[in-house]
Protein backbone atom coordinates (compact mmCIF):
# COMPACT_ATOMS: atom_id res chain seq x y z
CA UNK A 1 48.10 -3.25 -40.80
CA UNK A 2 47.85 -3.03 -44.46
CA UNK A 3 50.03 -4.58 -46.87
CA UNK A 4 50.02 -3.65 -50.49
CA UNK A 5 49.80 -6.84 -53.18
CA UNK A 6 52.41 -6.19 -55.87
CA UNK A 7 51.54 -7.64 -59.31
CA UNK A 8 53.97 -9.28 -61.14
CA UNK A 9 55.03 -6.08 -62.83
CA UNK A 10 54.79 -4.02 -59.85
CA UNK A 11 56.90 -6.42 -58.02
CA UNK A 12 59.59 -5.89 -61.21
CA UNK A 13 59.15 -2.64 -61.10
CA UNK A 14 60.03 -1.83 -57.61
CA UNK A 15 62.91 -4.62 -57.59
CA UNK A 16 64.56 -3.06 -60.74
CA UNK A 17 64.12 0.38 -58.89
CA UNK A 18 65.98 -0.57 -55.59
CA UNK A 19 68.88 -2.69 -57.81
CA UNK A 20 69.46 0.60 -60.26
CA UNK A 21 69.50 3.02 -56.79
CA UNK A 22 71.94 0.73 -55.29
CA UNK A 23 74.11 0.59 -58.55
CA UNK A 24 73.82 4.16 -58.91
CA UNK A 25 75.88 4.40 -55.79
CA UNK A 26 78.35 1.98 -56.10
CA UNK A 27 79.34 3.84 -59.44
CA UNK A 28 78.81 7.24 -58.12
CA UNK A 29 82.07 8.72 -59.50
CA UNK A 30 83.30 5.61 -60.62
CA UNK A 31 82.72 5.67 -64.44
CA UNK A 32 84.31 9.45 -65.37
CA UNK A 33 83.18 9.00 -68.89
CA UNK A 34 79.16 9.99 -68.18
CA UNK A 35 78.08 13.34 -68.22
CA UNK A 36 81.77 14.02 -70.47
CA UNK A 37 80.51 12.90 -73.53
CA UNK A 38 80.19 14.50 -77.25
CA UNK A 39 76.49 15.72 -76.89
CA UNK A 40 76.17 16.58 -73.31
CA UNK A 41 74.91 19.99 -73.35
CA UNK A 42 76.76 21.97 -70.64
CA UNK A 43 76.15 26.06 -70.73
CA UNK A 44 78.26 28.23 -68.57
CA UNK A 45 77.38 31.68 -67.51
CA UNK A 46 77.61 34.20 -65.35
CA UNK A 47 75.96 32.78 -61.81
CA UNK A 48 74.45 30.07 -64.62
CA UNK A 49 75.38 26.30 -65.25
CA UNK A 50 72.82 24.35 -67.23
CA UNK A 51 73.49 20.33 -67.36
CA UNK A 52 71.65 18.07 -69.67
CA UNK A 53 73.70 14.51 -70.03
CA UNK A 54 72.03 13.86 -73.19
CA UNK A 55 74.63 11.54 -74.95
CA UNK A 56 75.08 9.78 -71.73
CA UNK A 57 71.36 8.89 -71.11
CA UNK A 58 70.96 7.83 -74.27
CA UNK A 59 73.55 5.19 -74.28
CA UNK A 60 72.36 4.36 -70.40
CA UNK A 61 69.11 4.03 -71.83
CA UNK A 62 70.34 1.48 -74.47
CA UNK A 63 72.35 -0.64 -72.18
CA UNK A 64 69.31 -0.87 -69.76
CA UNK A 65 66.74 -2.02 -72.19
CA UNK A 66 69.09 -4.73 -73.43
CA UNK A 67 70.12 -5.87 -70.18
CA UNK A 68 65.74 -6.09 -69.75
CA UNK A 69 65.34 -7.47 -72.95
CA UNK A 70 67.94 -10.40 -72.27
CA UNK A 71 66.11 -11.08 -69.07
CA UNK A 72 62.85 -10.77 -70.48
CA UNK A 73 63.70 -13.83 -72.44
């Protein structure tokens, strides 16, 4: 049976992945204030909704490479 070696960043990598995917659902709905923000884009048409959280990812974004860059030390 093979069984793949992880590197220390691979290891990271796929921890990090499995802690934000089980985050993700413990929030799911929880924090109403994503995807609401001043910036999202949100277009409405006819048959037509196009979604693009942009506000929101960018402040996700920030609060996730802190959180890495406090660990990191």
């Amino acid at each position: 049976m093979f069984t793949p070696e992880f590197s220390g960043l691979g290891r990271m990598l796929v921890v990090l992945g499995i802690i934000l995917a089980i985050v993700g659902l413990a929030l799911m709905g929880k924090l109403p204030f994503l995807g609401r923000l001043p910036g999202d884009i949100r277009i409405h048409r006819d048959g037509f909704v196009f979604y693009f959280p942009l506000t929101s990812m960018l402040i996700l974004s920030l609060v996730l490479s802190l959180i890495l860059t406090v660990l990191r030390r």
